[in-house]
N, C-alpha and C. Protein backbone atom coordinates (compact mmCIF):
# COMPACT_ATOMS: atom_id res chain seq x y z
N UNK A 1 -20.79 -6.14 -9.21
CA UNK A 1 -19.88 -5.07 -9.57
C UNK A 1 -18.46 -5.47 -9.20
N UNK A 2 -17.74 -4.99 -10.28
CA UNK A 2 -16.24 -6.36 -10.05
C UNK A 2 -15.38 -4.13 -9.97
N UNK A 3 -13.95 -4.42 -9.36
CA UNK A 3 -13.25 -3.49 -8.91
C UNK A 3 -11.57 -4.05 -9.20
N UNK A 4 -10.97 -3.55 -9.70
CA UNK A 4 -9.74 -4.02 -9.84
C UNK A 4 -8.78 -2.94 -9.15
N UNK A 5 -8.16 -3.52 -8.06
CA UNK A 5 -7.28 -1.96 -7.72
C UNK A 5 -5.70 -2.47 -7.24
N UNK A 6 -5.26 -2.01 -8.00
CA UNK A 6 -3.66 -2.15 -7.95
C UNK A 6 -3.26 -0.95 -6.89
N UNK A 7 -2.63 -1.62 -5.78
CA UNK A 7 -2.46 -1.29 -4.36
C UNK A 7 -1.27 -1.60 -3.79
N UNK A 8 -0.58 -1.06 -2.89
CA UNK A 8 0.18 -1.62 -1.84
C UNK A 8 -0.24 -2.01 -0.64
N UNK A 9 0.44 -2.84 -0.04
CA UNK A 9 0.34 -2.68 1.21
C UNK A 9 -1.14 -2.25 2.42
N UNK A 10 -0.08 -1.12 2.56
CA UNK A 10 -0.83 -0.11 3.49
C UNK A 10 -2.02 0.74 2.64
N UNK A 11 -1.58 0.91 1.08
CA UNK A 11 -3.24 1.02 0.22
C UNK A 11 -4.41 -0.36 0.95
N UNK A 12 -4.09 -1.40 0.75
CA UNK A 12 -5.09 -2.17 1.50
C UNK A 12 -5.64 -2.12 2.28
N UNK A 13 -4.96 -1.52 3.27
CA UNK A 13 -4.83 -2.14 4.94
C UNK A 13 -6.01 -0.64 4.78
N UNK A 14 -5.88 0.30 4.49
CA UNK A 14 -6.88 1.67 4.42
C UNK A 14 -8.14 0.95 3.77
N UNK A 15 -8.48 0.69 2.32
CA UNK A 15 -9.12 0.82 1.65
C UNK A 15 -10.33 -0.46 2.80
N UNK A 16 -9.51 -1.57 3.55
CA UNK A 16 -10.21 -2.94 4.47
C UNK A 16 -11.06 -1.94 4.79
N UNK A 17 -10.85 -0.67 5.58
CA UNK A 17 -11.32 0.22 6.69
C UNK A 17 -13.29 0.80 6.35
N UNK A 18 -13.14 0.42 4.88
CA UNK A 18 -13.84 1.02 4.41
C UNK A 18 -15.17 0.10 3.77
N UNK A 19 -16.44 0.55 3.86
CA UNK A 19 -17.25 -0.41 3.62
C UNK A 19 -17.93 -0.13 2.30
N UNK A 20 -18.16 -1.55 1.86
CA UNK A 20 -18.92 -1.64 0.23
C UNK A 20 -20.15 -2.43 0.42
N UNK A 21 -20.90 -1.60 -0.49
CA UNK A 21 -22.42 -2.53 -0.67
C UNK A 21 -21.96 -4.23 -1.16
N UNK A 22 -22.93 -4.54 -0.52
CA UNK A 22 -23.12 -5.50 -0.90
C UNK A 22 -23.53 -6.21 -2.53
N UNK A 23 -22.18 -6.96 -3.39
CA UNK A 23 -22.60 -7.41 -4.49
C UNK A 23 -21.12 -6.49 -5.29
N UNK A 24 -20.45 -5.84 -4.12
CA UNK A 24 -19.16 -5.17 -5.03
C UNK A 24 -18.14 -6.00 -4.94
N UNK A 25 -17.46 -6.77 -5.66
CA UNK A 25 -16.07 -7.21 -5.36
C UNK A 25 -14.85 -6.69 -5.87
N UNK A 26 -13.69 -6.50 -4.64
CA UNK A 26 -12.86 -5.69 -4.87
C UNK A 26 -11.77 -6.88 -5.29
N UNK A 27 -11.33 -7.23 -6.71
CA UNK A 27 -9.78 -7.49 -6.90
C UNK A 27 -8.52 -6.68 -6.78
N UNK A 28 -7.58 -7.48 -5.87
CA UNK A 28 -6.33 -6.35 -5.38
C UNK A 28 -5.41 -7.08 -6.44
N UNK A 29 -4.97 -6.59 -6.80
CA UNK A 29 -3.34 -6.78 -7.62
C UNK A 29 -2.65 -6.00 -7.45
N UNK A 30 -1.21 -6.22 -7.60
CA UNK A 30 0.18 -5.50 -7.03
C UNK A 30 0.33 -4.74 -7.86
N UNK A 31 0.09 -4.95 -8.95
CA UNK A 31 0.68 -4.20 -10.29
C UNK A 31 -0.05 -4.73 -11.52
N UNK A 32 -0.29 -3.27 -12.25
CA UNK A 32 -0.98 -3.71 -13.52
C UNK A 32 0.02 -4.58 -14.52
N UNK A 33 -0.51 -5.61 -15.49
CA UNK A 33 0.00 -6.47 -16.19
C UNK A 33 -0.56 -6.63 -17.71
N UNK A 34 0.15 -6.81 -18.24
CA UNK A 34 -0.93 -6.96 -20.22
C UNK A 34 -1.47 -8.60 -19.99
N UNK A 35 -1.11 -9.10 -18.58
CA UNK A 35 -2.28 -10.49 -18.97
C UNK A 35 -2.94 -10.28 -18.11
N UNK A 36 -3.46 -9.20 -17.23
CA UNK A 36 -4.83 -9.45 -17.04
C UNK A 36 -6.11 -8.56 -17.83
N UNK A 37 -7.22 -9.35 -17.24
CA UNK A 37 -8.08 -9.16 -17.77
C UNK A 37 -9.35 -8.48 -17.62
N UNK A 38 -9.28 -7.33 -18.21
CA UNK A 38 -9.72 -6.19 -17.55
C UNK A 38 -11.42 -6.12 -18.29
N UNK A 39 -11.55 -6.95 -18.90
CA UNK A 39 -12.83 -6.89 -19.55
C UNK A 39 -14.59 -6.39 -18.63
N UNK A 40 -14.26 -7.53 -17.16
CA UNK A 40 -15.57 -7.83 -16.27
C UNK A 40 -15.29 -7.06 -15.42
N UNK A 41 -14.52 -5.93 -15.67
CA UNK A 41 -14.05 -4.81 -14.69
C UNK A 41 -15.41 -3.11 -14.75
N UNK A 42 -15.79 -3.35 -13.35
CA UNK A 42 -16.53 -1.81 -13.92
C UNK A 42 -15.69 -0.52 -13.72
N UNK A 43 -14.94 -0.77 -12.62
CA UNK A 43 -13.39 0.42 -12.91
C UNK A 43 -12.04 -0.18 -12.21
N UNK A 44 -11.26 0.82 -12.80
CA UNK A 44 -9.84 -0.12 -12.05
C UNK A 44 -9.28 1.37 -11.13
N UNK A 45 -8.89 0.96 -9.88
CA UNK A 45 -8.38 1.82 -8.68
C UNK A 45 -6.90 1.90 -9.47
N UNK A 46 -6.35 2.94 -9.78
CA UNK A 46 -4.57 2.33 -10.05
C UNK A 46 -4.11 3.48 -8.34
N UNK A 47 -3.90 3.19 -7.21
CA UNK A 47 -3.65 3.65 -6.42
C UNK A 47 -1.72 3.46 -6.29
N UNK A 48 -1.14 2.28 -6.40
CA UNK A 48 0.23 2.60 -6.21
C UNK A 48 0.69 2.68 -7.87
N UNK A 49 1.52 4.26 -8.12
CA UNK A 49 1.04 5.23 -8.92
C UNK A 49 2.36 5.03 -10.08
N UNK A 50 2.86 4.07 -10.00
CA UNK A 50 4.31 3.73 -10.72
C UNK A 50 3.17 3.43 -12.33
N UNK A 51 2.95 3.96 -13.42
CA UNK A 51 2.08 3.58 -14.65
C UNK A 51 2.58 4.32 -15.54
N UNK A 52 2.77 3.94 -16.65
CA UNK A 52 2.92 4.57 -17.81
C UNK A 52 1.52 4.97 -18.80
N UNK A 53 1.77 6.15 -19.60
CA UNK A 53 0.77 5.95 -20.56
C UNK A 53 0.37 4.99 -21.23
N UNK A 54 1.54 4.04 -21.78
CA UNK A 54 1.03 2.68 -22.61
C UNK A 54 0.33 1.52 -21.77
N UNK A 55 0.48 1.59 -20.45
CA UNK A 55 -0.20 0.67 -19.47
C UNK A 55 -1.61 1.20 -19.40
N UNK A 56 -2.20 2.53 -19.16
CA UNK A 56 -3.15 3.06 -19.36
C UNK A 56 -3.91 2.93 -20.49
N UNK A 57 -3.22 2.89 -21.62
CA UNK A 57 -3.99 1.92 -22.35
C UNK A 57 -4.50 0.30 -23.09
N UNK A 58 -3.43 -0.01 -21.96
CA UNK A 58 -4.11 -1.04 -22.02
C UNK A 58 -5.26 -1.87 -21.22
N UNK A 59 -5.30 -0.56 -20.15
CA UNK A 59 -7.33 -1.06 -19.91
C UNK A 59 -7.96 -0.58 -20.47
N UNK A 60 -8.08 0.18 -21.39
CA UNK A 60 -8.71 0.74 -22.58
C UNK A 60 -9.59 1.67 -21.84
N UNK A 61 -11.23 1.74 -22.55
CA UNK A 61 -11.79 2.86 -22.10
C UNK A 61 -12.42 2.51 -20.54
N UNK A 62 -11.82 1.43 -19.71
CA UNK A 62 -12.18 1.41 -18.49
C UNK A 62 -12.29 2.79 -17.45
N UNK A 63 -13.22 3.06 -16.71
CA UNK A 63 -13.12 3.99 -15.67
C UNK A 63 -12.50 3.54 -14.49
N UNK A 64 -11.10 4.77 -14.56
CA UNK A 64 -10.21 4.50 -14.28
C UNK A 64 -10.07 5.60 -12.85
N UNK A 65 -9.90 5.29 -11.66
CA UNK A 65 -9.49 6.22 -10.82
C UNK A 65 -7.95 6.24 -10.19
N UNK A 66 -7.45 7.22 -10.64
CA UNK A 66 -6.13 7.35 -10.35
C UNK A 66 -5.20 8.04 -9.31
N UNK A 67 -4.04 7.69 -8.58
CA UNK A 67 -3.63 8.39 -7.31
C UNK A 67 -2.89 9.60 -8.26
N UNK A 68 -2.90 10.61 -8.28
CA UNK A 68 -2.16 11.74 -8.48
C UNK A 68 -2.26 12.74 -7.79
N UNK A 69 -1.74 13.04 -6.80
CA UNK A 69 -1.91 14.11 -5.69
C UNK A 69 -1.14 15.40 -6.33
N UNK A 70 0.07 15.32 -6.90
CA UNK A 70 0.95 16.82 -7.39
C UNK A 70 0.31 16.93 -9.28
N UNK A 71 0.23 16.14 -9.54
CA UNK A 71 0.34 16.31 -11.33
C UNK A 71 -1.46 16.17 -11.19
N UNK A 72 -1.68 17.43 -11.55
CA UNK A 72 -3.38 17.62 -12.17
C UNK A 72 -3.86 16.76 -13.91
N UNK A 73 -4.74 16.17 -14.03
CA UNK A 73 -5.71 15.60 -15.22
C UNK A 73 -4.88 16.46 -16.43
N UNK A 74 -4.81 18.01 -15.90
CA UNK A 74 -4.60 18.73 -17.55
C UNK A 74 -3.13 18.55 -17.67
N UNK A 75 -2.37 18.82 -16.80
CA UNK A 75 -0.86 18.47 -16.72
C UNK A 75 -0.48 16.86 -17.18
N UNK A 76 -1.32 15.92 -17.17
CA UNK A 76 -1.00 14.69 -17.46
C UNK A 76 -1.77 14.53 -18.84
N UNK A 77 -2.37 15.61 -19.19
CA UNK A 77 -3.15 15.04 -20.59
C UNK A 77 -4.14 13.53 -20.65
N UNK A 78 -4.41 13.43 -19.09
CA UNK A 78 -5.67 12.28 -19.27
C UNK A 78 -7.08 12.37 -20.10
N UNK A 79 -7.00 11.34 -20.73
CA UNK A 79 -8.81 11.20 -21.00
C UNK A 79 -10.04 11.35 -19.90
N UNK A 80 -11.34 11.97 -20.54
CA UNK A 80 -12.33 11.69 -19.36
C UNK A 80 -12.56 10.39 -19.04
N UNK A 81 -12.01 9.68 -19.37
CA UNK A 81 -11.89 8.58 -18.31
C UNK A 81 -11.36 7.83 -17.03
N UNK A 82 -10.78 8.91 -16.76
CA UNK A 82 -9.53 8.91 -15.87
C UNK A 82 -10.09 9.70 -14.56
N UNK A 83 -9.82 9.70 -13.53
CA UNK A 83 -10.44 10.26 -12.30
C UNK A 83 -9.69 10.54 -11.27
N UNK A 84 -9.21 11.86 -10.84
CA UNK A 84 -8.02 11.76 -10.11
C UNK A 84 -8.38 12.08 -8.64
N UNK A 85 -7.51 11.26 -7.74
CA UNK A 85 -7.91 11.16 -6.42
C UNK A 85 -6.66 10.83 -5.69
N UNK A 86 -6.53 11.03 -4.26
CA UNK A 86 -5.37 11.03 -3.32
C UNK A 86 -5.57 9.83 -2.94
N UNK A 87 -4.37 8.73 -3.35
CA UNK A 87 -4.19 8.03 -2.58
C UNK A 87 -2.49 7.91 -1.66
N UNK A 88 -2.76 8.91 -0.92
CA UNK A 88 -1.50 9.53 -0.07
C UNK A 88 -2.20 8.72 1.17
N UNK A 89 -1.00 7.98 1.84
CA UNK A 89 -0.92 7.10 3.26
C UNK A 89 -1.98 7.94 3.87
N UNK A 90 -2.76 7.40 4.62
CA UNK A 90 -3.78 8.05 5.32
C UNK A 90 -4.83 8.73 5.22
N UNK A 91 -4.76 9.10 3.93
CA UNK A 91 -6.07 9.32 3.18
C UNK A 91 -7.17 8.64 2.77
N UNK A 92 -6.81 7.38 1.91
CA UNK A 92 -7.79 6.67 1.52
C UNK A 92 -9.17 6.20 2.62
N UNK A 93 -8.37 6.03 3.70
CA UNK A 93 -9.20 5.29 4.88
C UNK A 93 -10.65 6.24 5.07
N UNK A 94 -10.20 8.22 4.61
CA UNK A 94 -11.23 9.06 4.66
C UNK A 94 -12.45 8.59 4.92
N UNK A 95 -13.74 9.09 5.54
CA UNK A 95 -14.88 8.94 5.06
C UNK A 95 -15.33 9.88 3.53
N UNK A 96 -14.94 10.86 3.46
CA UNK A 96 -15.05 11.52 1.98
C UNK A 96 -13.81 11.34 1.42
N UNK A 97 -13.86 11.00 0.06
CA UNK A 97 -12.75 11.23 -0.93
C UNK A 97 -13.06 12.40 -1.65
N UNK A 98 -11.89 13.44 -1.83
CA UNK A 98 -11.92 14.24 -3.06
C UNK A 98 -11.12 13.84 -3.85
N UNK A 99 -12.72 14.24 -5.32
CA UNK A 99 -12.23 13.64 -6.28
C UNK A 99 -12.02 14.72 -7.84
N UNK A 100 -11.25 15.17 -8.93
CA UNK A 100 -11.38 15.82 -9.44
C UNK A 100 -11.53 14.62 -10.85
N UNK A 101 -12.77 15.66 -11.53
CA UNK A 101 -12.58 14.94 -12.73
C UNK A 101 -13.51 15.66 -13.83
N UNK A 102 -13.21 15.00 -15.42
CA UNK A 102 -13.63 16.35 -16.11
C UNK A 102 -15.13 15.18 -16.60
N UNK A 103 -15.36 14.49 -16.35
CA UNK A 103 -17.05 13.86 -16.16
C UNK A 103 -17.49 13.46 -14.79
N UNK A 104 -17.75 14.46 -13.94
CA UNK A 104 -18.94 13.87 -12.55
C UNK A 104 -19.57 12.39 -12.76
N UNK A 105 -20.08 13.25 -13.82
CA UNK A 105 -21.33 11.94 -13.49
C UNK A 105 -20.76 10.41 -13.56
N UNK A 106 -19.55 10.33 -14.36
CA UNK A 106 -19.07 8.81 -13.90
C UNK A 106 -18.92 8.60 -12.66
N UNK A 107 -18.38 9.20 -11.93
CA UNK A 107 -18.22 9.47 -10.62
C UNK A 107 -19.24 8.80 -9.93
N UNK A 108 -20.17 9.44 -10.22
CA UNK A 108 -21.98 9.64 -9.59
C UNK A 108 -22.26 7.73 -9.74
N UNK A 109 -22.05 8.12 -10.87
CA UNK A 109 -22.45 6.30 -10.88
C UNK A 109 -21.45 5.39 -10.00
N UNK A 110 -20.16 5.18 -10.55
CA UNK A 110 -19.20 4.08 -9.71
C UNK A 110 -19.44 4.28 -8.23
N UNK A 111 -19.31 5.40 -7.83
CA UNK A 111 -19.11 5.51 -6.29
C UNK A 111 -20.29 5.11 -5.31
N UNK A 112 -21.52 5.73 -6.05
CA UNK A 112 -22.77 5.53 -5.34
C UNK A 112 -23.14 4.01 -5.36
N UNK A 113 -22.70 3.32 -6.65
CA UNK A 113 -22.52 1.99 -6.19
C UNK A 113 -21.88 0.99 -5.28
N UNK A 114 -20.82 1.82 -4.91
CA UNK A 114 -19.81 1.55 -3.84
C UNK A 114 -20.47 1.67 -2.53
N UNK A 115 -20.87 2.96 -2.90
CA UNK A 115 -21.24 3.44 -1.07
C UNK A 115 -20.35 4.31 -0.67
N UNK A 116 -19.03 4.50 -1.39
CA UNK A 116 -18.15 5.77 -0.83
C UNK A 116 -18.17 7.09 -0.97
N UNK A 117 -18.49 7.84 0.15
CA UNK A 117 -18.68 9.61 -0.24
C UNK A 117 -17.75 9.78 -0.80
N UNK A 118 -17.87 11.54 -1.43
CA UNK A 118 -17.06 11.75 -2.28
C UNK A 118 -17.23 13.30 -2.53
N UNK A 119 -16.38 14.33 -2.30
CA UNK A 119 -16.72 15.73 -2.76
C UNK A 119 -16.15 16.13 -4.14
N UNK A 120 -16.71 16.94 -4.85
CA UNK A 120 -15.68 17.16 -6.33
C UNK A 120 -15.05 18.74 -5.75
N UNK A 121 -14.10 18.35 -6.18
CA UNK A 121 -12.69 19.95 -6.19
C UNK A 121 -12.22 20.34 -7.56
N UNK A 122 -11.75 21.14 -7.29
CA UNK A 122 -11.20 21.56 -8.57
C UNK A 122 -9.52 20.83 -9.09
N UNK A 123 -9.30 20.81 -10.37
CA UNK A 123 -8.37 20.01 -10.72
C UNK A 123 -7.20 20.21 -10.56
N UNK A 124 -6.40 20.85 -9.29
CA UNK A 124 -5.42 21.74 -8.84
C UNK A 124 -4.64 21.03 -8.03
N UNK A 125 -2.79 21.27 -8.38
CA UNK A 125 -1.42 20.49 -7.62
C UNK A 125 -2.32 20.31 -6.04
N UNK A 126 -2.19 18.80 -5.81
CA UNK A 126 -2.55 18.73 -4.70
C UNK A 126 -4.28 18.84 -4.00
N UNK A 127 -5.09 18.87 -4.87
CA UNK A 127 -6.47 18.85 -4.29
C UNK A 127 -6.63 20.04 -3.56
N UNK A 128 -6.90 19.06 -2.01
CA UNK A 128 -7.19 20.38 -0.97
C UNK A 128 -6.73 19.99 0.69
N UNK A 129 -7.22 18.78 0.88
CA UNK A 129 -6.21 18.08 1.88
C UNK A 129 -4.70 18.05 1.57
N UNK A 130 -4.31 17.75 0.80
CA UNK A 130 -2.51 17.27 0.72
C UNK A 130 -2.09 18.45 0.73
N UNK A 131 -2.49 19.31 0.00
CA UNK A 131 -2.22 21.05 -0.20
C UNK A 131 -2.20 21.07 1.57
N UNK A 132 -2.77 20.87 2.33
CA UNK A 132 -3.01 21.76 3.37
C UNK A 132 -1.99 20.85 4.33
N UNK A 133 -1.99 19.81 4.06
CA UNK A 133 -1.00 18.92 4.99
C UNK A 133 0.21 19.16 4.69
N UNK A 134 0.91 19.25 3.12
CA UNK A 134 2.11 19.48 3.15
C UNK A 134 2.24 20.78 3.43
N UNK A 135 1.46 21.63 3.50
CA UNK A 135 1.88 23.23 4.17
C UNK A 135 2.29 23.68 6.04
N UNK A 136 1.57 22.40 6.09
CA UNK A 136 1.91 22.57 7.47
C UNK A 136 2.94 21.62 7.72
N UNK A 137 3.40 20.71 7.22
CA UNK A 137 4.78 19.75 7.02
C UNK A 137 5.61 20.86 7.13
N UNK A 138 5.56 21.71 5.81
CA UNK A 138 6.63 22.53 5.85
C UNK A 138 6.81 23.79 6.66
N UNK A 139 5.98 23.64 7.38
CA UNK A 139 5.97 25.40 8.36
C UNK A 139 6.55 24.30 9.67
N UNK A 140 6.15 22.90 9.72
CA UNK A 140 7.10 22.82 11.07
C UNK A 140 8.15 22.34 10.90
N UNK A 141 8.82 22.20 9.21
CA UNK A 141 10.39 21.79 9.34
C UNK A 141 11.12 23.79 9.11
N UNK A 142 10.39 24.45 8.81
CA UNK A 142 10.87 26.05 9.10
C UNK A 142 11.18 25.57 10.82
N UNK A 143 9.83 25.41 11.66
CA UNK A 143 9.82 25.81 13.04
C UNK A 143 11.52 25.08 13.44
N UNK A 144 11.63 23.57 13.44
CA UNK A 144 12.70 22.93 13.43
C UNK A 144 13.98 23.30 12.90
N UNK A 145 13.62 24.33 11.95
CA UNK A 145 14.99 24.74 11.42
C UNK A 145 15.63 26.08 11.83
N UNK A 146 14.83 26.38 12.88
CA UNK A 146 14.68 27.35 13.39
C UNK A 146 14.82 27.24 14.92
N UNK A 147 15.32 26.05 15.36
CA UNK A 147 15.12 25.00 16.38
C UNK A 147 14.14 25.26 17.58
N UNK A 148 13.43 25.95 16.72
CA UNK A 148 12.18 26.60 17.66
C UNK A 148 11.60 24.97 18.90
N UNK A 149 11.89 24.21 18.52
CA UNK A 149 11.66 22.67 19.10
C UNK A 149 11.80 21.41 18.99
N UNK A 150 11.75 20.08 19.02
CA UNK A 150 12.34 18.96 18.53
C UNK A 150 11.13 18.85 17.60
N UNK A 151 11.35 17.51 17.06
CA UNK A 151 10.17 17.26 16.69
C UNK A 151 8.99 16.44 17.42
N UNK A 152 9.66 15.80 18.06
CA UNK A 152 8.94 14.81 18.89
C UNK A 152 7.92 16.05 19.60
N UNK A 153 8.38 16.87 19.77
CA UNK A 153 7.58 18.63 21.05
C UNK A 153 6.76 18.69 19.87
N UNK A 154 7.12 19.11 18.78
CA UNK A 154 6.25 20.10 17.82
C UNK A 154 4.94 18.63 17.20
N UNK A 155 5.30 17.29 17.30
CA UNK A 155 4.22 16.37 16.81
C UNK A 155 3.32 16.62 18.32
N UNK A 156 3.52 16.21 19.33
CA UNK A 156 3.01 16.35 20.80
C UNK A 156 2.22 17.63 20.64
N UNK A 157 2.52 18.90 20.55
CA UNK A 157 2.00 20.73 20.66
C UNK A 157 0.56 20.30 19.77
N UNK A 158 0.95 19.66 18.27
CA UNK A 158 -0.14 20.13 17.72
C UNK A 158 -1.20 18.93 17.78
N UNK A 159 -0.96 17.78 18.24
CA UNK A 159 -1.74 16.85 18.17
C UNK A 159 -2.83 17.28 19.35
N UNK A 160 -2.36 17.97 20.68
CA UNK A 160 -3.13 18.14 21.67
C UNK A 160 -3.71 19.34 21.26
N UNK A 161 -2.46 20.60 20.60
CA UNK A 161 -3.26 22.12 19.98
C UNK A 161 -4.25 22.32 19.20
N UNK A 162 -4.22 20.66 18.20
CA UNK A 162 -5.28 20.76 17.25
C UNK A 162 -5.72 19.96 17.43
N UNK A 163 -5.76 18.76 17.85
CA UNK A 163 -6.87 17.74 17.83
C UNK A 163 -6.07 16.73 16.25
N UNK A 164 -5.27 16.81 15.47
CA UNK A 164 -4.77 15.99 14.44
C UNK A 164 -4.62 14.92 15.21
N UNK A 165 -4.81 14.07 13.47
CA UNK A 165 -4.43 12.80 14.43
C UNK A 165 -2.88 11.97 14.60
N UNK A 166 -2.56 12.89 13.73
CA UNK A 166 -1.27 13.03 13.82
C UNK A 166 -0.18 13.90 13.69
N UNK A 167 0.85 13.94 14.30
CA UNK A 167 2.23 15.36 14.25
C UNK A 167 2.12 15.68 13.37
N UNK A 168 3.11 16.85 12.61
CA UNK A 168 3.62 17.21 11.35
C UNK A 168 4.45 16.13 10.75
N UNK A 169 5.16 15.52 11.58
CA UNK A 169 6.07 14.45 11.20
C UNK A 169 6.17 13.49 11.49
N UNK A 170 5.03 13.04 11.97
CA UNK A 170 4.24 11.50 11.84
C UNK A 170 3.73 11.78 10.77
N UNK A 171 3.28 12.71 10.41
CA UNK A 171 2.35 12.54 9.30
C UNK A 171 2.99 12.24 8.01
N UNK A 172 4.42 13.16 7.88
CA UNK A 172 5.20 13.38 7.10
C UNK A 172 5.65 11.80 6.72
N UNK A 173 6.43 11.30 7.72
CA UNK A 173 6.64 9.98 7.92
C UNK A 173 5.73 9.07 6.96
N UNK A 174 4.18 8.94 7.39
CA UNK A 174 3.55 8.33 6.44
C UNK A 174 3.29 8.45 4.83
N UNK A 175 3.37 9.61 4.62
CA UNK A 175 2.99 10.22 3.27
C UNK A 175 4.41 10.05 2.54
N UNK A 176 5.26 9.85 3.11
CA UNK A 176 6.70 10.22 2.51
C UNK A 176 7.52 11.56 2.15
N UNK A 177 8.31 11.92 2.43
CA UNK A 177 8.97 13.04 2.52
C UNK A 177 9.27 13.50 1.18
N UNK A 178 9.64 12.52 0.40
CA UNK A 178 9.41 12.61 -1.57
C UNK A 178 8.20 13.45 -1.88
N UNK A 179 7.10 12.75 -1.33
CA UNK A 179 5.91 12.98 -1.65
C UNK A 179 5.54 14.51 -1.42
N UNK A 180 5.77 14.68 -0.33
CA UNK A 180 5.54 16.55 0.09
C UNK A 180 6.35 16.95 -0.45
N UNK A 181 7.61 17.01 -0.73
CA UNK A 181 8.56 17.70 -1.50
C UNK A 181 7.83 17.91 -2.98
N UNK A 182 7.58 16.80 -3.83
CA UNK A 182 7.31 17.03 -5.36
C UNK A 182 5.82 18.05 -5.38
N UNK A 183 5.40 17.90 -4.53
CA UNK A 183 3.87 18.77 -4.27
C UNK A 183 3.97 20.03 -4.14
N UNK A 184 4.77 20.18 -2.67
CA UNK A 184 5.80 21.60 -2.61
C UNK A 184 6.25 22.31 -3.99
N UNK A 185 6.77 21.54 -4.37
CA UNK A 185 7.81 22.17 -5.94
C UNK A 185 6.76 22.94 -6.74
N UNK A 186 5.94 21.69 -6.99
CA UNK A 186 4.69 22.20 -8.30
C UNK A 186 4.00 23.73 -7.28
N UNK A 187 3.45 24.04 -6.46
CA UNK A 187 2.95 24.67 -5.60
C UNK A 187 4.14 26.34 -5.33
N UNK A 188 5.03 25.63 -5.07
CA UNK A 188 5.85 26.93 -5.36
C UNK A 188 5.86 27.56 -6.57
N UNK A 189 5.87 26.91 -7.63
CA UNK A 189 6.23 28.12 -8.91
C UNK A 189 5.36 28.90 -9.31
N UNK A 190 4.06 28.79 -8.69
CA UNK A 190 3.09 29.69 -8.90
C UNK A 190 2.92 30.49 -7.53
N UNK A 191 3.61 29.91 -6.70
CA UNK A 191 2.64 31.22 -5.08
C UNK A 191 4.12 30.52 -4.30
N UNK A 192 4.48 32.11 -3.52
CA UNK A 192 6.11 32.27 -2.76
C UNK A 192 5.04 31.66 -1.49
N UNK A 193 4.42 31.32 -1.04
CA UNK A 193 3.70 30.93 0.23
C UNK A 193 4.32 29.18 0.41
N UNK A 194 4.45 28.87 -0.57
CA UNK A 194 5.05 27.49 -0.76
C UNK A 194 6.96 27.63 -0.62
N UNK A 195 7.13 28.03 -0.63
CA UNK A 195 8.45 27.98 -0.26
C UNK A 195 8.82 27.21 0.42
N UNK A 196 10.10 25.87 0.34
CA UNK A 196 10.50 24.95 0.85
C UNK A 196 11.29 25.23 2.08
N UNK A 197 11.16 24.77 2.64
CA UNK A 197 11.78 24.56 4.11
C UNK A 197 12.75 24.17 4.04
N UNK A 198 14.15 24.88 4.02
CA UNK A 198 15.75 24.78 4.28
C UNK A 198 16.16 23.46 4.81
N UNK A 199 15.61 23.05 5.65
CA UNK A 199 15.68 22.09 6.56
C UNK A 199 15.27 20.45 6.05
N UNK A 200 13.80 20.79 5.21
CA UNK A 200 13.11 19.55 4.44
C UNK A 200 13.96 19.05 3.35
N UNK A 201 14.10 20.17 2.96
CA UNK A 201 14.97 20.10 1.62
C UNK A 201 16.54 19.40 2.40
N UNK A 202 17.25 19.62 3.27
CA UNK A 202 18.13 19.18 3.70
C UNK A 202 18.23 17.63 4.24
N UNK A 203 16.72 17.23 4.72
CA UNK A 203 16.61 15.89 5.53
C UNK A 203 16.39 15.25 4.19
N UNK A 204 15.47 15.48 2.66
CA UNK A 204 15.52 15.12 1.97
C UNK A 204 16.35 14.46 1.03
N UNK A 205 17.80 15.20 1.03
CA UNK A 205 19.01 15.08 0.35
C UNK A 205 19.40 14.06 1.15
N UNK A 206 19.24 13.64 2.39
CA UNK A 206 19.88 12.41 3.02
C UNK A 206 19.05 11.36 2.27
N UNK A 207 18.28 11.08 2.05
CA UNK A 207 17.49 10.50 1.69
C UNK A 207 17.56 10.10 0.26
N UNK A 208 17.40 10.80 -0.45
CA UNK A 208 18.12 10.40 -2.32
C UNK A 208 19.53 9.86 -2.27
């Protein structure tokens, strides 16, 4: 079983963490290309998420699992071939992946060949982890903006308060601050519970 997954970095350094049956081989490439050759491929990972539609087709009807954490399957107009999954810093390493997609049973097959768990969710901005991480990103850049504490206090409070394994803004840090923001956005225009954090939005603008 051959695997093609266009990755970064720290996509790697997660995905090492993780174990495959025996007889799977994983090819990493940086970036998809029109000369490779996607034929002896049983699916391609596209985890670092820079792709166009016309690149998408050019692995043709390969089963394809894709990082899209804010933009849902119906919002992107994917084929059932397409499989959407978080590959947000610190996720991948999961023992379960959630995965949304409008055929399971491909699922059922690639993964169980893998060996990687996997829960199905519904096809919604953000899954169900990232949803819940960037909500609490943004309730402790409120707390901070509110100078209710530093941050360095408020990563320390909840790592010992909750057991995470990381701050609000360690965490933030890893995932990217882009990243919770565009999630945030989509998430707000349907529910005022999402409302951006004065403050995020402010550290953000340094940043662009």
């Amino acid at each position: 079983m051959v695997l093609i997954i266009a990755a970064n970095k720290h996509q790697r350094e997660e995905l090492s963490l993780k174990k495959v049956r025996e007889g799977v081989e994983l090819v990493y490439i940086e970036a998809l290309d029109s000369s490779i050759d996607y034929s002896n491929a049983d699916a391609v990972f596209i985890l670092d998420r820079n792709i166009t539609h016309s690149e998408l087709l050019q692995i043709g009807d390969k089963i394809i699992f894709l990082n899209s954490v804010p933009e849902t399957l119906s919002m992107l107009g994917l084929p059932k071939n397409v499989i959407r999954i978080n590959g947000w810093r610190t996720f991948l390493k999961n023992e379960v992946w959630e995965i949304a997609a409008q055929d399971e049973q491909i699922v059922k097959d690639i993964l169980s060949r893998i060996g990687w768990k996997y829960i199905f969710v519904d096809d919604d901005p953000g899954l169900i982890s990232p949803r819940i991480i960037s909500m609490i990103i943004n309730e402790a850049y409120f707390a901070l903006g509110d100078e209710v504490s530093s941050k360095k206090e408020i990563d320390i409070a909840m790592k010992l308060g909750t057991n995470y394994p990381y701050g609000p803004f360690e965490w933030c840090e890893q995932i990217g601050l882009k990243n919770i923001h565009s999630l945030l956005t989509i998430l707000e225009r349907n529910n005022s519970r999402y409302e951006i954090a004065p403050a995020l939005v402010k550290e953000l603008s340094f940043i662009l």
